[in-house]
N, C-alpha and C. Protein backbone atom coordinates (compact mmCIF):
# COMPACT_ATOMS: atom_id res chain seq x y z
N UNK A 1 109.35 120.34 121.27
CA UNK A 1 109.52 118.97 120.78
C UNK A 1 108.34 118.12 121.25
N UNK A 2 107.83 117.10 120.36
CA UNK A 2 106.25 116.49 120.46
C UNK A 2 107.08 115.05 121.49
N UNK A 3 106.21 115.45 122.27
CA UNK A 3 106.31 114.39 123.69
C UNK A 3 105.71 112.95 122.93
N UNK A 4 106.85 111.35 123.51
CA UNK A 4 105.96 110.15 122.98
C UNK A 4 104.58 109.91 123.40
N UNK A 5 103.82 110.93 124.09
CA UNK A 5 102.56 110.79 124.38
C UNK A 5 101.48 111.31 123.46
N UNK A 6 102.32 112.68 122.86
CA UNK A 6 101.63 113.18 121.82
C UNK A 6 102.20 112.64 120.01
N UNK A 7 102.86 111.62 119.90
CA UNK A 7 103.33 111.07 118.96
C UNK A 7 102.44 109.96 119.07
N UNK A 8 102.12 109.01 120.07
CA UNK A 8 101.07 107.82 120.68
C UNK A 8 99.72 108.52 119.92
N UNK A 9 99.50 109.92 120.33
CA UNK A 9 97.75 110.73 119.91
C UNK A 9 97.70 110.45 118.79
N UNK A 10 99.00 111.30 118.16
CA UNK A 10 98.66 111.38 116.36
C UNK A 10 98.84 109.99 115.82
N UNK A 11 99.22 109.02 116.50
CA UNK A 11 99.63 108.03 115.56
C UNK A 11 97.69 106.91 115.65
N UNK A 12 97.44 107.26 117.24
CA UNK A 12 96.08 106.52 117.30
C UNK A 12 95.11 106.98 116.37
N UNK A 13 94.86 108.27 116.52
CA UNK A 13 94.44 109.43 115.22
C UNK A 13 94.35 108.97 113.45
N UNK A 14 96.04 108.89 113.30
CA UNK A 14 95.29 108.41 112.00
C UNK A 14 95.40 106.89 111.84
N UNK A 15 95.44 105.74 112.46
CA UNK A 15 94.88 104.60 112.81
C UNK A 15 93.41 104.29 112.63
N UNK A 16 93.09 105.59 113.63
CA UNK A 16 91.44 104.90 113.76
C UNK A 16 90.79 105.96 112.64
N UNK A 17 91.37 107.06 111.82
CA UNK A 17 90.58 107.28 110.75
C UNK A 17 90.89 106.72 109.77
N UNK A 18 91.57 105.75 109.47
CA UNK A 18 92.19 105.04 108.22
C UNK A 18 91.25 103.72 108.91
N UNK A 19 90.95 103.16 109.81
CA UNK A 19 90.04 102.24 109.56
C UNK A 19 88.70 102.67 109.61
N UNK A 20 88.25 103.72 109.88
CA UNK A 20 86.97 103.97 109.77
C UNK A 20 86.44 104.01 108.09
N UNK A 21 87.70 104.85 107.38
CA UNK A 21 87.46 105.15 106.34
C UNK A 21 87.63 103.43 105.63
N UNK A 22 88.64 102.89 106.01
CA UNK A 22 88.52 101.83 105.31
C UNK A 22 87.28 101.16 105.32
N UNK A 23 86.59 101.30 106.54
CA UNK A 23 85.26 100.13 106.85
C UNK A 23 84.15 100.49 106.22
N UNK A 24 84.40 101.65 105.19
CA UNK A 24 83.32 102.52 104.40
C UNK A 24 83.43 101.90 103.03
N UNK A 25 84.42 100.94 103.01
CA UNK A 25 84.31 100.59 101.40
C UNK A 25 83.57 99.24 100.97
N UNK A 26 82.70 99.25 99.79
CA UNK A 26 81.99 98.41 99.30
C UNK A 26 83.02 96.98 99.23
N UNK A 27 82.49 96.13 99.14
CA UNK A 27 82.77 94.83 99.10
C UNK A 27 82.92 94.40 97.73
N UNK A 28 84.58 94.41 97.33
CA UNK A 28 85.06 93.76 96.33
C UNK A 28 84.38 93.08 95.00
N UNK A 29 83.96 91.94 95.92
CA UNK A 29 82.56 91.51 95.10
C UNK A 29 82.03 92.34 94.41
N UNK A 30 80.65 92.73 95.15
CA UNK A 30 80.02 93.97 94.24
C UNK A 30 81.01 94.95 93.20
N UNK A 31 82.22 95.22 93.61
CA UNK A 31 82.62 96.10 92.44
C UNK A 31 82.62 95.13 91.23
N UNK A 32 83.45 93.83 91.12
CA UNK A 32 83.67 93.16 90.22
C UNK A 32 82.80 92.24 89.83
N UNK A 33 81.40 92.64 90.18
CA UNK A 33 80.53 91.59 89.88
C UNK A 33 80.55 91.67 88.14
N UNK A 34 80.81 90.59 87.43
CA UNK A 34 81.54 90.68 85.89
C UNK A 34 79.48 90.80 85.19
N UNK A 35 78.19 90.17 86.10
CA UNK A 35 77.09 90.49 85.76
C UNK A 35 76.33 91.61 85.64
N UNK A 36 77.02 92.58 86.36
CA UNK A 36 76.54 93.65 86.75
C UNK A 36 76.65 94.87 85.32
N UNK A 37 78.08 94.51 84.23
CA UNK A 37 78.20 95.12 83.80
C UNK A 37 77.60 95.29 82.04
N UNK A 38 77.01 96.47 81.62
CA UNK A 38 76.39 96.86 80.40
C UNK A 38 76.84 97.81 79.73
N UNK A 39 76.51 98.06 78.82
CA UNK A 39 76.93 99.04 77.66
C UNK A 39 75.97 99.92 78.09
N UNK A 40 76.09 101.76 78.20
CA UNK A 40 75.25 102.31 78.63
C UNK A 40 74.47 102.85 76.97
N UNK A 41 73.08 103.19 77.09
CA UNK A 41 72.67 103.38 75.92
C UNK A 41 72.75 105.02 75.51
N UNK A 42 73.12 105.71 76.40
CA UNK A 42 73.71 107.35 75.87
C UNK A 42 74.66 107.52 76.58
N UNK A 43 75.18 108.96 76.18
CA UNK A 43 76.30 109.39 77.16
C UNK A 43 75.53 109.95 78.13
N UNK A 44 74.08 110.43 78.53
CA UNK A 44 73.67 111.01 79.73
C UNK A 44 73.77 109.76 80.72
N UNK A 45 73.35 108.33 80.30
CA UNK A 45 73.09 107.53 81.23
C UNK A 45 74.35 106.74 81.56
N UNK A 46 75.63 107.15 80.53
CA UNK A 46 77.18 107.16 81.11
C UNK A 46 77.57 107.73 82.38
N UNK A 47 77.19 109.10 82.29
CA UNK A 47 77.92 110.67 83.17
C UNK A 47 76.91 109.89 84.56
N UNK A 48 75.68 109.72 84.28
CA UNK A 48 75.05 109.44 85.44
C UNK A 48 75.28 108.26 85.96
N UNK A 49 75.19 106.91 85.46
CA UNK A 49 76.32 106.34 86.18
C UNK A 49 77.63 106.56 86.91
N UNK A 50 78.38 107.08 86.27
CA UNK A 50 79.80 107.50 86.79
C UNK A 50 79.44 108.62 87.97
N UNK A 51 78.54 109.37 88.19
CA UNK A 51 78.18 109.76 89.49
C UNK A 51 78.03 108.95 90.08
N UNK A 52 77.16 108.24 90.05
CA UNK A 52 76.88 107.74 91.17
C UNK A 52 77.65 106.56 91.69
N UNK A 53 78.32 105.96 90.65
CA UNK A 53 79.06 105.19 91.69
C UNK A 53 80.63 105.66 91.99
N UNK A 54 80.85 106.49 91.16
CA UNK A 54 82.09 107.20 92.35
C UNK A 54 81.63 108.05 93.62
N UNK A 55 80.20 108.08 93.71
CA UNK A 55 79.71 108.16 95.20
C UNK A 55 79.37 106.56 95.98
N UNK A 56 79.58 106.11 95.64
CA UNK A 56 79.09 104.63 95.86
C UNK A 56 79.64 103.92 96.31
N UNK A 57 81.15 104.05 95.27
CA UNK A 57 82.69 103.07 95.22
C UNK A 57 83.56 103.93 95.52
N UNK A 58 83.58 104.83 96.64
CA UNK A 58 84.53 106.14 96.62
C UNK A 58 85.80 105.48 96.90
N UNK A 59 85.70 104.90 97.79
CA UNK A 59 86.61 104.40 98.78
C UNK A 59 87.51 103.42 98.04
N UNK A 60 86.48 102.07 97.48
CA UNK A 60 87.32 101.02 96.21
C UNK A 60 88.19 101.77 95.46
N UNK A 61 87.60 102.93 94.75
CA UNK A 61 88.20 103.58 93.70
C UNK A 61 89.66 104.45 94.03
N UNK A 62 89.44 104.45 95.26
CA UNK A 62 90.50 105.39 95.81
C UNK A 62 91.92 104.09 95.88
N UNK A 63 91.45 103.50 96.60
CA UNK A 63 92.68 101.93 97.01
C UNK A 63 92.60 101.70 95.33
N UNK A 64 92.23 101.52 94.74
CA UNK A 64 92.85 100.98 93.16
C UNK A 64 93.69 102.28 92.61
N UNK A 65 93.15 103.51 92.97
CA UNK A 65 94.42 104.72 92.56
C UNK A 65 95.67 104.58 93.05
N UNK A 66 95.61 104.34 94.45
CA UNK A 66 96.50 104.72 94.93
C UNK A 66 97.30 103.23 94.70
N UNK A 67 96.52 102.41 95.05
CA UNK A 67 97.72 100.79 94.07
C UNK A 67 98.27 101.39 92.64
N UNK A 68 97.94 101.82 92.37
CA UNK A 68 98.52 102.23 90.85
C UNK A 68 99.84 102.96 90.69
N UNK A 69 99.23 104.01 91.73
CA UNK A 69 100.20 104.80 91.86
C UNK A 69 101.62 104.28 92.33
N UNK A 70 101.31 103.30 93.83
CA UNK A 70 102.33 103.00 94.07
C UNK A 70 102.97 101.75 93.13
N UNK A 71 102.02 100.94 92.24
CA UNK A 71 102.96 100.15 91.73
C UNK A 71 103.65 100.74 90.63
N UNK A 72 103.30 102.21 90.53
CA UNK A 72 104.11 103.05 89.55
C UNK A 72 105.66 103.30 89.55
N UNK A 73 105.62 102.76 90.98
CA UNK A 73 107.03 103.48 91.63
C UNK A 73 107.80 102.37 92.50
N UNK A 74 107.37 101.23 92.35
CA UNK A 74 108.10 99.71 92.23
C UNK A 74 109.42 99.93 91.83
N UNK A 75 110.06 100.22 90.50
CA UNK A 75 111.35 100.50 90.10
C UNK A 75 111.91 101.44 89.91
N UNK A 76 111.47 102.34 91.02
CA UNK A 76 112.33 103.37 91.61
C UNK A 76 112.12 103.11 93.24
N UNK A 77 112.41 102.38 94.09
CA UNK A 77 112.52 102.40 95.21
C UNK A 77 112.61 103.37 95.79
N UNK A 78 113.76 104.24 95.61
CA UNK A 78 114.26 105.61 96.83
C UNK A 78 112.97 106.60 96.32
N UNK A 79 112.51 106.86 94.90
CA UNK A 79 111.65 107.51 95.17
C UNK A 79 110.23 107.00 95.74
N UNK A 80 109.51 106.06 96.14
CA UNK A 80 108.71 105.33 96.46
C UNK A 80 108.93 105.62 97.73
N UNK A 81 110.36 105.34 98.68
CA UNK A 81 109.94 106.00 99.69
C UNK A 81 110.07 107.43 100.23
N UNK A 82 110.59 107.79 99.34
CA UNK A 82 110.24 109.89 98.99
C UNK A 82 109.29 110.09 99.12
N UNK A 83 108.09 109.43 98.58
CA UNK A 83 106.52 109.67 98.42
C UNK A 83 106.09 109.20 99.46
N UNK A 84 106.39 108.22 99.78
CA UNK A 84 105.43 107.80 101.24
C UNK A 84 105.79 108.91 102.51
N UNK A 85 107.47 108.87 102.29
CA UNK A 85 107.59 110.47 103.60
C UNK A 85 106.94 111.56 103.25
N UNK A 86 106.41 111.75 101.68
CA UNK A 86 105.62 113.03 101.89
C UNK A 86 104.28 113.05 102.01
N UNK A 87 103.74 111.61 101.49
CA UNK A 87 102.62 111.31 102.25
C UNK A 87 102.25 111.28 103.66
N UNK A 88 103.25 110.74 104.18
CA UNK A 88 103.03 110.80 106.07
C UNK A 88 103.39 112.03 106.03
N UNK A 89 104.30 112.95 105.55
CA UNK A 89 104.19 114.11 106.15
C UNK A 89 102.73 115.11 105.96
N UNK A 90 102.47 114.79 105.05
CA UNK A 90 100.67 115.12 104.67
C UNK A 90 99.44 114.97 105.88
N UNK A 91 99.89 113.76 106.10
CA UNK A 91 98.95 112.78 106.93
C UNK A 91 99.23 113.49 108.46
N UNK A 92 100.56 113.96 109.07
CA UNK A 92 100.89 114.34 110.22
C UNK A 92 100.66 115.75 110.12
N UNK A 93 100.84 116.61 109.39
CA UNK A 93 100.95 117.75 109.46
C UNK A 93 99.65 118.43 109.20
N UNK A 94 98.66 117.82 108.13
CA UNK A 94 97.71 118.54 107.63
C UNK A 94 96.14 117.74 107.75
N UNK A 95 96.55 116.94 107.71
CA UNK A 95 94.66 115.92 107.71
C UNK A 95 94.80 115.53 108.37
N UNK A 96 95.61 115.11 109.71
CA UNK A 96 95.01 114.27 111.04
C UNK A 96 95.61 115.51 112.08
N UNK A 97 96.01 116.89 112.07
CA UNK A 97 96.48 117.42 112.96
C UNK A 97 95.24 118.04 113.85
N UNK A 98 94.75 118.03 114.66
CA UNK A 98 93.82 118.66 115.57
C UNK A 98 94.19 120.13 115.94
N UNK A 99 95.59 120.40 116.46
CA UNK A 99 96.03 121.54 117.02
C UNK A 99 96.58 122.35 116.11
N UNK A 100 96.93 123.56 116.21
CA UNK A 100 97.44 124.50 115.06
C UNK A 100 99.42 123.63 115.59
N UNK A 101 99.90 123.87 114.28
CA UNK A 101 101.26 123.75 114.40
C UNK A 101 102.35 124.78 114.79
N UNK A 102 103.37 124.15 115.92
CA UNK A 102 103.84 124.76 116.41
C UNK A 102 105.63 124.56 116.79
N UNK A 103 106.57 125.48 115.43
CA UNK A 103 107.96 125.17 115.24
C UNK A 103 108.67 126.04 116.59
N UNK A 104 109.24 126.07 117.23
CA UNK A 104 110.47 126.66 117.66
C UNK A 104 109.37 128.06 118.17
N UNK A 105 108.22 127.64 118.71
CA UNK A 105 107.16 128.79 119.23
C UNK A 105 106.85 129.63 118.77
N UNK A 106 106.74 128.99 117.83
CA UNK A 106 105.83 129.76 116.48
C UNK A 106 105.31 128.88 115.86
N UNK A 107 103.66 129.46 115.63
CA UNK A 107 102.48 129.06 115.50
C UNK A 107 102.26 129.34 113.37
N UNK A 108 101.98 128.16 113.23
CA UNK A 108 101.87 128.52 111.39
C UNK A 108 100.22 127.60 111.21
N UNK A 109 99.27 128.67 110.58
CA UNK A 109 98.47 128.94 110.23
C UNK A 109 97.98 127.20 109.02
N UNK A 110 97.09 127.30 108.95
CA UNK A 110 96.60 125.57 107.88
C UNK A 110 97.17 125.99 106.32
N UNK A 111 96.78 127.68 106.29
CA UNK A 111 97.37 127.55 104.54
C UNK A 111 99.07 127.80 105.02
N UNK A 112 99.57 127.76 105.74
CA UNK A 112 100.98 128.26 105.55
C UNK A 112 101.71 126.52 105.49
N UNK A 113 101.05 125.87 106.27
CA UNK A 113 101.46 124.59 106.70
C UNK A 113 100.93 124.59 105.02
N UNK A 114 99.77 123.97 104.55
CA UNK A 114 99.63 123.96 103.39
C UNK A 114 100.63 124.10 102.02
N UNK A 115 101.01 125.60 101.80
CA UNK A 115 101.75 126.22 101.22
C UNK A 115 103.25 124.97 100.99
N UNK A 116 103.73 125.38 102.40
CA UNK A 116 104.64 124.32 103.02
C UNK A 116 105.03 123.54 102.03
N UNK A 117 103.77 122.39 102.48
CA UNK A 117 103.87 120.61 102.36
C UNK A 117 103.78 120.82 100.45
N UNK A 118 102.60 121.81 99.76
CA UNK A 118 102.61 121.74 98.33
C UNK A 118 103.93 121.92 98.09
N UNK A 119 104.94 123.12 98.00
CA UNK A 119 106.27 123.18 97.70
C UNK A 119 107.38 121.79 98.45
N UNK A 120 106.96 121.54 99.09
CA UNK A 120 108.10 119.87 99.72
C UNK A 120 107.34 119.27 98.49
N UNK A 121 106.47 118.72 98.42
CA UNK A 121 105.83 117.89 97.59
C UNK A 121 106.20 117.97 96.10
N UNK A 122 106.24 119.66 95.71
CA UNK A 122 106.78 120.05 94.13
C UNK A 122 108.38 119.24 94.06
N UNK A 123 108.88 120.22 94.96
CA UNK A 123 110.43 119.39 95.13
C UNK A 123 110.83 117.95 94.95
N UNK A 124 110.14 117.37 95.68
CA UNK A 124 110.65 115.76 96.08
C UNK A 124 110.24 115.27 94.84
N UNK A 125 108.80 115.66 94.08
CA UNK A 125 108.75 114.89 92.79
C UNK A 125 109.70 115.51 91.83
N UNK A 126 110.27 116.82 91.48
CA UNK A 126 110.81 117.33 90.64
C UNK A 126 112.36 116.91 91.05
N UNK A 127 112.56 116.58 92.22
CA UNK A 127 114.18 116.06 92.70
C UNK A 127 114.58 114.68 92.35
N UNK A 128 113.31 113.34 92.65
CA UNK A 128 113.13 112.13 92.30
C UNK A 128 112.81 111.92 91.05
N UNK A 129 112.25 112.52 90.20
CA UNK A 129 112.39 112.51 88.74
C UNK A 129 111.23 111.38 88.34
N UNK A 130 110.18 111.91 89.33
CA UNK A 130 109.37 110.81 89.06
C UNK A 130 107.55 111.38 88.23
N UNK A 131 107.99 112.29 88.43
CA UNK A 131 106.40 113.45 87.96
C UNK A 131 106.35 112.73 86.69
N UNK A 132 106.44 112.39 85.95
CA UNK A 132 106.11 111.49 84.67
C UNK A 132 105.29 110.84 84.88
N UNK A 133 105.87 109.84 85.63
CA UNK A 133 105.67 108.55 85.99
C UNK A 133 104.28 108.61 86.70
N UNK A 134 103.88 109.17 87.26
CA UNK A 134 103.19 109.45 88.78
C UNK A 134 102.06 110.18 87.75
N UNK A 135 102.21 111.22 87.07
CA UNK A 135 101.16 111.90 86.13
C UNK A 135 100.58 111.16 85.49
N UNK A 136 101.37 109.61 84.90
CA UNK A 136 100.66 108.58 83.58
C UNK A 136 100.46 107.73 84.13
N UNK A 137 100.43 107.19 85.85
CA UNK A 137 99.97 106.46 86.60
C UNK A 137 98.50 106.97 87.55
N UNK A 138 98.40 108.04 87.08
CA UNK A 138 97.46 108.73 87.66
C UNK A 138 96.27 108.76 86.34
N UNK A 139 96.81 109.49 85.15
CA UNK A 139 96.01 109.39 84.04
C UNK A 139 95.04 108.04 83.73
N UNK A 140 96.08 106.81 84.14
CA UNK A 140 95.58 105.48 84.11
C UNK A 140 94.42 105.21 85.16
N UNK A 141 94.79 105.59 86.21
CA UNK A 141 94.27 105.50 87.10
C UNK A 141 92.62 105.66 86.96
N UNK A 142 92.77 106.89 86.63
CA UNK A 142 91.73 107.42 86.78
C UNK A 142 90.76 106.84 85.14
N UNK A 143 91.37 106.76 84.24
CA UNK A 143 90.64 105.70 83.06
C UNK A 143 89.94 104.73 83.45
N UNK A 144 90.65 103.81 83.97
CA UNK A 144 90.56 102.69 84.52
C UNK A 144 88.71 102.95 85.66
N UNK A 145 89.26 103.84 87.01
CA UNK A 145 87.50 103.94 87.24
C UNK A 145 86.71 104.74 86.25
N UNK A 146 86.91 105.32 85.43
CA UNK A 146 85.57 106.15 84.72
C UNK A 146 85.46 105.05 83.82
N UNK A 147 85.86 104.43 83.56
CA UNK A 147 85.74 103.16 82.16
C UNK A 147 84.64 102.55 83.21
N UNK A 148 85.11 101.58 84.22
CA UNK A 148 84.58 100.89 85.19
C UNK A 148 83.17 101.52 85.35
N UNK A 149 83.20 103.16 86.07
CA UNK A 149 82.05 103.53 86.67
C UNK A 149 81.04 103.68 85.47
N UNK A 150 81.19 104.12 84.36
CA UNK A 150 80.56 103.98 83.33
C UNK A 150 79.86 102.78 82.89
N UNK A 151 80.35 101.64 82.91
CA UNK A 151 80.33 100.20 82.11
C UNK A 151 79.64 99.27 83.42
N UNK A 152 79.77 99.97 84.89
CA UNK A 152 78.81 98.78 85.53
C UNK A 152 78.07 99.18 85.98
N UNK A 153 76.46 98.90 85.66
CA UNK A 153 75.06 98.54 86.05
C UNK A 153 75.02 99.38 87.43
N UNK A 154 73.85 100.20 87.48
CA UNK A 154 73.50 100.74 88.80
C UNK A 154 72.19 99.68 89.47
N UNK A 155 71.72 99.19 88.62
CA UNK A 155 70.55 98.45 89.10
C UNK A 155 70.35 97.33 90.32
N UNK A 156 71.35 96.83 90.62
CA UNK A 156 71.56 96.44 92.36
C UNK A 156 72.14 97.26 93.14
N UNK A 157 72.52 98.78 92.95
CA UNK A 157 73.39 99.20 93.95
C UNK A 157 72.40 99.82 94.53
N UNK A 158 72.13 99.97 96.45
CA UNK A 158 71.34 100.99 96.83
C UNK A 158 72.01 101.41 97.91
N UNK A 159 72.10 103.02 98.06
CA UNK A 159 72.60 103.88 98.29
C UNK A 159 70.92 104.35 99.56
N UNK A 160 72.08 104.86 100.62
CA UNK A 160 70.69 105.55 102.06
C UNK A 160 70.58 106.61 101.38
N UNK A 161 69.35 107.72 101.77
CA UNK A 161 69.23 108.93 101.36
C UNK A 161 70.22 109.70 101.49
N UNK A 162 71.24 109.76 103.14
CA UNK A 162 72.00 110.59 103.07
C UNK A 162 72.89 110.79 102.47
N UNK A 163 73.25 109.58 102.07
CA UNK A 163 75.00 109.35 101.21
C UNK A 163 74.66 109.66 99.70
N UNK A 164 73.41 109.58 99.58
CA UNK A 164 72.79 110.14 97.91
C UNK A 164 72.94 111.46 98.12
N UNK A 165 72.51 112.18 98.92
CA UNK A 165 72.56 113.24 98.97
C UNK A 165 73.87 114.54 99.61
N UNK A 166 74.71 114.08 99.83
CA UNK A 166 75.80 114.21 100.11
C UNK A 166 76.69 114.06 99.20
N UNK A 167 76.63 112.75 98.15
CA UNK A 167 76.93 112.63 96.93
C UNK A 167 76.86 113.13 95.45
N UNK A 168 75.59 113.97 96.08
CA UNK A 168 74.94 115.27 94.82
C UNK A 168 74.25 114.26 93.67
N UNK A 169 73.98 112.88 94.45
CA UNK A 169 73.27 112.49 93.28
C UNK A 169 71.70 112.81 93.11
N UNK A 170 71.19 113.00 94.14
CA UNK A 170 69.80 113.90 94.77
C UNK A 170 70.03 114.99 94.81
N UNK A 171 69.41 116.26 94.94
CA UNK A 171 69.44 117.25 94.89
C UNK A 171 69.13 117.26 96.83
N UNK A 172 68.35 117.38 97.58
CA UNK A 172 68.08 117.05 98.55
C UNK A 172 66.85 116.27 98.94
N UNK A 173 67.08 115.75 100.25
CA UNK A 173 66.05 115.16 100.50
C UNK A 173 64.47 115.56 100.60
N UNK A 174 63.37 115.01 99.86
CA UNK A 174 62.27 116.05 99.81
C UNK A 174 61.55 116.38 97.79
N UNK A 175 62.75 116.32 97.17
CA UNK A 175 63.03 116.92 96.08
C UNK A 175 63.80 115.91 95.06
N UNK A 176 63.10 115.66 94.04
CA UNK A 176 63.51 115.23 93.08
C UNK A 176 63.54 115.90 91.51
N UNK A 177 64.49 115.77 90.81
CA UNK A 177 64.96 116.34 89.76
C UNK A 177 63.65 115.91 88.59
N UNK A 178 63.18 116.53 88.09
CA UNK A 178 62.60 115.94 86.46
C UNK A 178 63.72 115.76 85.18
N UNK A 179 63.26 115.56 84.20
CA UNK A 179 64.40 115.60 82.88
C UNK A 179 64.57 116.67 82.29
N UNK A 180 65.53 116.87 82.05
CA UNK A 180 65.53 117.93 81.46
C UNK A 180 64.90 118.80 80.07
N UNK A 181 64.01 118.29 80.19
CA UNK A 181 62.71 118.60 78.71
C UNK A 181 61.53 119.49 79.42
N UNK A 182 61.48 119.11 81.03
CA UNK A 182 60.46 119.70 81.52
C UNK A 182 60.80 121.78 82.04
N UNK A 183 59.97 122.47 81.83
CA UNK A 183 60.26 123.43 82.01
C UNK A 183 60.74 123.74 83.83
N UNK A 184 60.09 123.14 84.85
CA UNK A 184 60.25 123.36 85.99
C UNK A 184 61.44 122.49 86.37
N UNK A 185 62.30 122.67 86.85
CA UNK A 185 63.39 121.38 87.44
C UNK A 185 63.22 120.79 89.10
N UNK A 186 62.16 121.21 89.53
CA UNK A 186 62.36 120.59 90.91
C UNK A 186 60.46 120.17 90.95
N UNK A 187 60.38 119.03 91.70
CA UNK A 187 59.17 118.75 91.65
C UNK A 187 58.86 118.54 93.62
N UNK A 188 58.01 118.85 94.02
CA UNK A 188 57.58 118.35 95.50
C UNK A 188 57.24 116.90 96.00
């Protein structure tokens, strides 16, 4: 049984990675700057937009999903908080756990825990009757930023080398892409 000292760990744990991650997100503003936004003149300079600023706006884009999601589930209460227990159980068991998990002294492995939490997760949506709902709040969701990442202007956003490149919008540092007309694809 997890001692309140080790309930205190995990709870500081995902505290301070939920604000780190939060303190990674662009400033409101900039997403909705209503100047920023243009009609792109192909679909290459669409797709390439939408890279780059869902490397850009990862974080914005994520808090507007997940608002979606949950205001999906406004008028269903009990399942709303179905989802959030299987979210924290997500959050406790699998992305903030440091140590391997350990029931009744026995030790279960990341895909078994894994395995696990996917089947709780199948259940609770297929029990709450909410997988509809949650699938066409998600579909939206995700419209909603590719419309966005598409339709606003890269031309004030600047991005450090590393987060470009981490982002796969660079190939690496050192190396830049030509167009694709040229026979060689990497230039020095």
């Amino acid at each position: 049984m997890a001692t309140p000292v080790e309930n205190t760990s995990l709870i500081t744990q995902i505290s301070e990675a939920s604000k780190s991650t939060y303190a990674q997100r662009r400033p409101w503003s900039e997403l909705c700057n209503t100047a920023s936004f243009s009609r792109p003149r192909s679909f290459a300079e669409a797709t390439g937009r939408v890279r780059r600023h869902l490397v850009y706006f990862r974080i914005n884009y994520a808090i507007v999903l997940l608002a979606i999601l949950l205001c999906s589930l406004l008028g269903s209460p009990i399942s709303l908080l179905v989802v959030l227990a299987v979210g924290a159980a997500w959050s406790a068991l699998y992305f903030f756990r440091s140590e391997p998990l350990v029931v009744f002294n026995r030790s279960f492995s990341d895909g078994m825990v894994l395995a696990g939490l996917t089947v709780v997760t199948a259940l609770a949506l297929l029990l709450t009757g909410v997988t509809g709902t949650i699938l066409i709040a998600a579909a939206v969701g995700f419209a909603i930023v590719v419309i966005h990442a598409a339709l606003r202007g890269s031309d004030d956003l600047f991005m450090d080398e590393e987060e470009a490149v981490r982002g796969g919008v660079v190939a690496s540092a050192g190396y830049t892409s030509l167009p694709s007309n040229h026979n060689s694809t990497l230039t020095f």
